[in-house]
N, C-alpha and C. Protein backbone atom coordinates (compact mmCIF):
# COMPACT_ATOMS: atom_id res chain seq x y z
N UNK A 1 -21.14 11.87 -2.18
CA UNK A 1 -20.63 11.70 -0.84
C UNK A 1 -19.20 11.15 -0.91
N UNK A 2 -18.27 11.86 -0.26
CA UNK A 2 -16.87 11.34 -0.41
C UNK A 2 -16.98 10.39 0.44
N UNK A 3 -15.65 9.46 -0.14
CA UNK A 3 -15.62 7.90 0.72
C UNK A 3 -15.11 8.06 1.96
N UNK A 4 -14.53 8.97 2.01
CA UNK A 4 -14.17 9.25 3.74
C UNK A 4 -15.83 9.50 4.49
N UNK A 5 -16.72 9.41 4.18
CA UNK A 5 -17.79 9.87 4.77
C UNK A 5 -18.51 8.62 5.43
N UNK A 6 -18.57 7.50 4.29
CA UNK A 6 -19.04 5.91 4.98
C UNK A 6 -17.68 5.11 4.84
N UNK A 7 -16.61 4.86 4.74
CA UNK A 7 -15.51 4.10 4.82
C UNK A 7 -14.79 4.71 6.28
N UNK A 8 -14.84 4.05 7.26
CA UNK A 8 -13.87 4.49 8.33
C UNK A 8 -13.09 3.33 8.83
N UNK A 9 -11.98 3.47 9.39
CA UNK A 9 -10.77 2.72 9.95
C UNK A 9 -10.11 3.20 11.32
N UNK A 10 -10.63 2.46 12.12
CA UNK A 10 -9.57 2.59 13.49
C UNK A 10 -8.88 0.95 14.10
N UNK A 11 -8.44 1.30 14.53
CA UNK A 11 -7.86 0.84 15.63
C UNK A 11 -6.99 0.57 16.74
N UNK A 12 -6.58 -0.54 17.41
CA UNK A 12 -5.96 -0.16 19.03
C UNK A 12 -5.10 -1.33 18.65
N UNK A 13 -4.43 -1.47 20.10
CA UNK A 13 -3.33 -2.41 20.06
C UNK A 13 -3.81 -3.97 19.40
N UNK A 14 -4.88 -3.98 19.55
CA UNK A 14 -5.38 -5.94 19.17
C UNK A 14 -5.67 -6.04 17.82
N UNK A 15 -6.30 -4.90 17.29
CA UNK A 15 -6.97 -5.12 15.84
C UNK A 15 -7.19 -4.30 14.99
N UNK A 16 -7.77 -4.18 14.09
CA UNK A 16 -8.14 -3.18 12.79
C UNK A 16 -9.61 -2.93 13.21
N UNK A 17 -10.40 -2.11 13.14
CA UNK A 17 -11.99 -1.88 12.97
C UNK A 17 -12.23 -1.68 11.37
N UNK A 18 -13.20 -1.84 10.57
CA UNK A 18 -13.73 -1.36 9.65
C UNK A 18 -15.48 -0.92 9.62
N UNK A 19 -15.40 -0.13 9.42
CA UNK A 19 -17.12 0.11 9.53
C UNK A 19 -17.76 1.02 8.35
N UNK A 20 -18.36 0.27 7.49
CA UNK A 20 -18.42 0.66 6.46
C UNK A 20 -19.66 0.86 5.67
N UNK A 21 -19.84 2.23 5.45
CA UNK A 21 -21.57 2.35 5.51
C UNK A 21 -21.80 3.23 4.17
N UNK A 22 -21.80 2.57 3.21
CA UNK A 22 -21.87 3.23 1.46
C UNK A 22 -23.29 3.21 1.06
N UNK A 23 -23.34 4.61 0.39
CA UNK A 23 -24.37 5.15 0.25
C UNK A 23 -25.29 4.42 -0.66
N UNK A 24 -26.51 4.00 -0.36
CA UNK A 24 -27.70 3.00 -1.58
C UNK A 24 -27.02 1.46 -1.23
N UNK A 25 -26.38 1.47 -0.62
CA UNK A 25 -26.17 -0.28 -0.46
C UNK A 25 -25.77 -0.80 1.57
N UNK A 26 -25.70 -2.37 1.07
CA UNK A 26 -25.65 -2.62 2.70
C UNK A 26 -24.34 -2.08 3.02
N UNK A 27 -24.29 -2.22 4.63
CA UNK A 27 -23.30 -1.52 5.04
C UNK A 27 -22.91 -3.18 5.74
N UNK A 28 -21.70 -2.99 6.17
CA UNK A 28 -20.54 -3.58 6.71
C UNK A 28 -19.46 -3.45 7.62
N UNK A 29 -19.13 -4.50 8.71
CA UNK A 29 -18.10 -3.96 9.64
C UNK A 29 -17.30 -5.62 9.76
N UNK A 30 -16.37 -4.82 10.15
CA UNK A 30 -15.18 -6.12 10.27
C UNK A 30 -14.39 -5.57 11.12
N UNK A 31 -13.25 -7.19 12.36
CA UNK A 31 -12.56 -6.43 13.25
C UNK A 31 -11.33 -7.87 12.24
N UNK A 32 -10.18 -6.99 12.36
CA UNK A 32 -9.14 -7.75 12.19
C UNK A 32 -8.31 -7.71 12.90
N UNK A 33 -7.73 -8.74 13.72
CA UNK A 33 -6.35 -9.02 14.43
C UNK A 33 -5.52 -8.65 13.85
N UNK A 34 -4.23 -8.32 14.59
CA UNK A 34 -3.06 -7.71 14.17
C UNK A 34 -2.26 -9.09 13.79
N UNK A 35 -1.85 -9.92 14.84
CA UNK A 35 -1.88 -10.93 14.94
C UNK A 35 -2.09 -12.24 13.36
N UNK A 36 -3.55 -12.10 13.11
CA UNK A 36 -4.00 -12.70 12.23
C UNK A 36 -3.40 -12.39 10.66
N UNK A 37 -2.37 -11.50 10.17
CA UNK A 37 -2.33 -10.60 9.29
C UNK A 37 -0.73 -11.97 8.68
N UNK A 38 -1.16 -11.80 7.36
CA UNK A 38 -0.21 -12.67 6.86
C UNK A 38 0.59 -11.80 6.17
N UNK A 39 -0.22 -11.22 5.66
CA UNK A 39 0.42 -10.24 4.02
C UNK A 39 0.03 -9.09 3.77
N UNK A 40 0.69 -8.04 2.94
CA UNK A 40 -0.05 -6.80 3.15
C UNK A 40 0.19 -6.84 1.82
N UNK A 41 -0.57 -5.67 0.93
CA UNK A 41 -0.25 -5.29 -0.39
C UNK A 41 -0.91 -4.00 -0.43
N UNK A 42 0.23 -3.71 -1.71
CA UNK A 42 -0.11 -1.97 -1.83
C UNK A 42 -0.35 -1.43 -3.24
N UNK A 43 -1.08 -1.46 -3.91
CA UNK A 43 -2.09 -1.03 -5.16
C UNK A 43 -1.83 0.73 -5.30
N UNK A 44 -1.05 1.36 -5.40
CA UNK A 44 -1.05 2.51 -6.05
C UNK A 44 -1.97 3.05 -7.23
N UNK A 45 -2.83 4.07 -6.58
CA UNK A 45 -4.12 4.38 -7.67
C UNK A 45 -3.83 5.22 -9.08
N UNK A 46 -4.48 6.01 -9.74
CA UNK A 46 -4.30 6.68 -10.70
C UNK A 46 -4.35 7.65 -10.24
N UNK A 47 -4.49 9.17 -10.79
CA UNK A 47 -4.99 10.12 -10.43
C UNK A 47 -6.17 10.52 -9.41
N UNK A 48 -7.18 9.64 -10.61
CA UNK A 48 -8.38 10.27 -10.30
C UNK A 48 -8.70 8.43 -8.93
N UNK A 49 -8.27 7.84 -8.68
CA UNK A 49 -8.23 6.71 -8.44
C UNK A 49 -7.70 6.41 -7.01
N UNK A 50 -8.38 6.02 -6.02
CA UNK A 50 -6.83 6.14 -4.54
C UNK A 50 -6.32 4.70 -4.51
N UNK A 51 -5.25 4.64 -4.05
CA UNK A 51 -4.62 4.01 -3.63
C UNK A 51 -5.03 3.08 -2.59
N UNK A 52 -4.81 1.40 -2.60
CA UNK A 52 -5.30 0.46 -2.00
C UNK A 52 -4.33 -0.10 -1.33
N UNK A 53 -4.60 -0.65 0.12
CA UNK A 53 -4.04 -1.21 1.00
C UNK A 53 -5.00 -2.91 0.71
N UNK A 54 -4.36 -4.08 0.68
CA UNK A 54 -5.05 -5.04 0.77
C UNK A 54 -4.51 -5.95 2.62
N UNK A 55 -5.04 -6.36 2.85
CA UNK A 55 -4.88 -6.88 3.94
C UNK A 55 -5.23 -8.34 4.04
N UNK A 56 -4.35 -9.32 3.93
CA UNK A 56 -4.33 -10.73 3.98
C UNK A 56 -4.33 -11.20 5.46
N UNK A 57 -5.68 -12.21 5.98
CA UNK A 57 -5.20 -12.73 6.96
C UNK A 57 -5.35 -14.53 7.11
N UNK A 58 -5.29 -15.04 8.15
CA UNK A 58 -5.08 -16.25 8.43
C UNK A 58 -6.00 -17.11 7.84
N UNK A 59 -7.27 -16.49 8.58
CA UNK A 59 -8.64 -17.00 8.19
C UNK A 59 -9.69 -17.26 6.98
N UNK A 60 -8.94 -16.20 6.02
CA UNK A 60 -10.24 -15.76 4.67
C UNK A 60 -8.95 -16.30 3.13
N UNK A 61 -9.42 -16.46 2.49
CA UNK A 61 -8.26 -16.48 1.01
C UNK A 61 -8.28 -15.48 0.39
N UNK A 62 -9.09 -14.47 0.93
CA UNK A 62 -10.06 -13.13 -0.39
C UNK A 62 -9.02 -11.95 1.15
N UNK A 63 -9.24 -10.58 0.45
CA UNK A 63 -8.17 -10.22 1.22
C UNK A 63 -9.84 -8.77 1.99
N UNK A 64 -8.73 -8.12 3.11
CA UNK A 64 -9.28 -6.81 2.81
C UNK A 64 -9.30 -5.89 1.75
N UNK A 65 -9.76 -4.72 1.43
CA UNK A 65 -9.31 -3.64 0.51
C UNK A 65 -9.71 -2.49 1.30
N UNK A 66 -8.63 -1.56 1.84
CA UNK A 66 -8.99 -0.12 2.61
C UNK A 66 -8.87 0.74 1.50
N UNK A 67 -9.34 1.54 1.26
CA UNK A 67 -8.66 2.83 0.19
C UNK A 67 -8.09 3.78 0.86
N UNK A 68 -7.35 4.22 0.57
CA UNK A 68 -6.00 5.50 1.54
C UNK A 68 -7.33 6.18 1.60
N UNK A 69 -7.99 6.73 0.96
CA UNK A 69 -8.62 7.91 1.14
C UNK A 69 -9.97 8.04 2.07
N UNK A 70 -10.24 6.31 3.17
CA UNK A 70 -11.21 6.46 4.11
C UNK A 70 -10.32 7.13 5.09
N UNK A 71 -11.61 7.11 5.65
CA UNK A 71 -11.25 8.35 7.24
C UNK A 71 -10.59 7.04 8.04
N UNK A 72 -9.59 7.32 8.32
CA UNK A 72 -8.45 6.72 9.35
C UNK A 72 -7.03 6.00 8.84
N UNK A 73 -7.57 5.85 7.14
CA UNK A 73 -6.32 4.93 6.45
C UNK A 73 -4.81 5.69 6.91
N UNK A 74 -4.79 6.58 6.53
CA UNK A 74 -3.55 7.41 6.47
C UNK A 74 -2.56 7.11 7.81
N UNK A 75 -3.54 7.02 9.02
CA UNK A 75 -3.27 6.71 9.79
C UNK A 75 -3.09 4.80 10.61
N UNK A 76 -3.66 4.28 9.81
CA UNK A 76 -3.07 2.89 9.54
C UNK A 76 -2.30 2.33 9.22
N UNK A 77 -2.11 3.03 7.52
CA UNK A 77 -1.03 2.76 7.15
C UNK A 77 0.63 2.74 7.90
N UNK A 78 0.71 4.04 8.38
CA UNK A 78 1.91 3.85 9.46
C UNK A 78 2.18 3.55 10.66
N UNK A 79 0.96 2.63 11.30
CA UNK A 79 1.07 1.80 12.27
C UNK A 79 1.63 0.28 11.62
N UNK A 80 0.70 0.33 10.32
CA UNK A 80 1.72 -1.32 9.55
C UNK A 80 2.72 -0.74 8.85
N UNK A 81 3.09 0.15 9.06
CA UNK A 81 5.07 0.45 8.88
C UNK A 81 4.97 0.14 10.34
N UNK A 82 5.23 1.12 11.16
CA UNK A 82 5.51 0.69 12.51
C UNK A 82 5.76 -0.83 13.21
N UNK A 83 4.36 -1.14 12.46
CA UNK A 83 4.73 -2.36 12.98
C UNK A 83 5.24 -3.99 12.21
N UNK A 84 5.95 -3.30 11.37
CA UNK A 84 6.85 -4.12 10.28
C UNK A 84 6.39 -5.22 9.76
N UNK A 85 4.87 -4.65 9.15
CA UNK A 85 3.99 -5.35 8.79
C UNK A 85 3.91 -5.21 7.26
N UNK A 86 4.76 -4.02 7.16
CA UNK A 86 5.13 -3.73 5.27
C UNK A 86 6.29 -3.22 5.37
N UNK A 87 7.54 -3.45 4.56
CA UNK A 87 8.50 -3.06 4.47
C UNK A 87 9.25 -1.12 4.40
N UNK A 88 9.49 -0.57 5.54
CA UNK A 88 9.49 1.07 4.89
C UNK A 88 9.75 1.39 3.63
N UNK A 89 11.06 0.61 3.18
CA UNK A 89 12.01 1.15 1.78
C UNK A 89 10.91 1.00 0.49
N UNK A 90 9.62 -0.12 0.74
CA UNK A 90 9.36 -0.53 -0.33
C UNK A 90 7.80 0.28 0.49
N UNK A 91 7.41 1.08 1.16
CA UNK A 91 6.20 1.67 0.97
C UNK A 91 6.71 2.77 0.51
N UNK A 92 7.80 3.36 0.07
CA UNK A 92 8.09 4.30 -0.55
C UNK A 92 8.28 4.41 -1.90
N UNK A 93 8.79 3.60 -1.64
CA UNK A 93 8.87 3.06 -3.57
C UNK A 93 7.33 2.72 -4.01
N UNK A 94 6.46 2.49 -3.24
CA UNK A 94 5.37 1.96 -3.73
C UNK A 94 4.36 3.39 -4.12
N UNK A 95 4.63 4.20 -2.52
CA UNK A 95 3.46 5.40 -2.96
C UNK A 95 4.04 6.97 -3.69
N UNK A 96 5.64 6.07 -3.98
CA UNK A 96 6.09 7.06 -5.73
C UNK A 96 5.86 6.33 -6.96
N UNK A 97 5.07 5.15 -6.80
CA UNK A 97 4.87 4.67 -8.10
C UNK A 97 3.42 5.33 -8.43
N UNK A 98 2.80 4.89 -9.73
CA UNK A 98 1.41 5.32 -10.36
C UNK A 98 0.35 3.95 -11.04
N UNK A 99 1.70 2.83 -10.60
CA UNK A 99 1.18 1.64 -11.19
C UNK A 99 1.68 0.48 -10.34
N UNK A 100 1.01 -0.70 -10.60
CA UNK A 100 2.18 -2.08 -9.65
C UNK A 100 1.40 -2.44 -8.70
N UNK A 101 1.94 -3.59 -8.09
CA UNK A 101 1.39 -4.07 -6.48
C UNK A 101 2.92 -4.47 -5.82
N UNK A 102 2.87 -3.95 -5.04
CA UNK A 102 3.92 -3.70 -3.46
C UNK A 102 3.26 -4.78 -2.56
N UNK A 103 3.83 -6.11 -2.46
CA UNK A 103 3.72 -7.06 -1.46
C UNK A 103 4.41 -7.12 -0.26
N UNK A 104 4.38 -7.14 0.97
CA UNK A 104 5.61 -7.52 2.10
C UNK A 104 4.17 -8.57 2.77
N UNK A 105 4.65 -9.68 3.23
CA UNK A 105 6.36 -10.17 2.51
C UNK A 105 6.35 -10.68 1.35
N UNK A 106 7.37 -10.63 0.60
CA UNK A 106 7.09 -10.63 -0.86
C UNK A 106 6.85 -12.64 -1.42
N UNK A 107 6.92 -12.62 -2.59
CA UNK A 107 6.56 -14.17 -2.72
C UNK A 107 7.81 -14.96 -2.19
């Protein structure tokens, strides 16, 4: 079962949705404020590997982890460009790399 199948991502002006329903294990949902968001980071995968969005917020020390490749990331991701929640110059540099972590804002 591809991960776009139980990994999904939406959301609206207030927050993030996650709803997350993987196959043989519990499932999971989370709402995150936009608001609440300290830090973002960007994990560039391997090949065979996708690429990770981490999502730091106010409340937790442990972060999110979206993988580009659930159903809605793609479309997340450039709402946190949009909303200058990760730097443009450096999500580019990040998803031409093959290795590294891409922080905004950085240390």
């Amino acid at each position: 079962m591809e991960l776009s199948a139980w990994f999904k991502v939406k959301f609206d002006e207030k927050s993030i949705y996650l709803d997350v329903r993987p196959p043989n294990r519990e499932g999971w949902d989370a709402e995150i404020h936009w608001q609440d968001i300290v830090r973002i980071c960007f994990v560039p995968g391997s090949l065979f590997e996708p690429d990770d969005i981490y999502i730091f917020i106010k409340q937790r020390p442990e972060s999110f982890v979206i993988p580009t490749e659930a159903d809605g990331a793609a479309n997340l991701w450039s709402q946190i460009i949009n909303r200058g929640l990760f730097d443009a110059k450096l999500a580019i540099e990040a998803a031409t790399s093959t290795e590294g972590l891409f922080c905004w804002p950085p240390d």
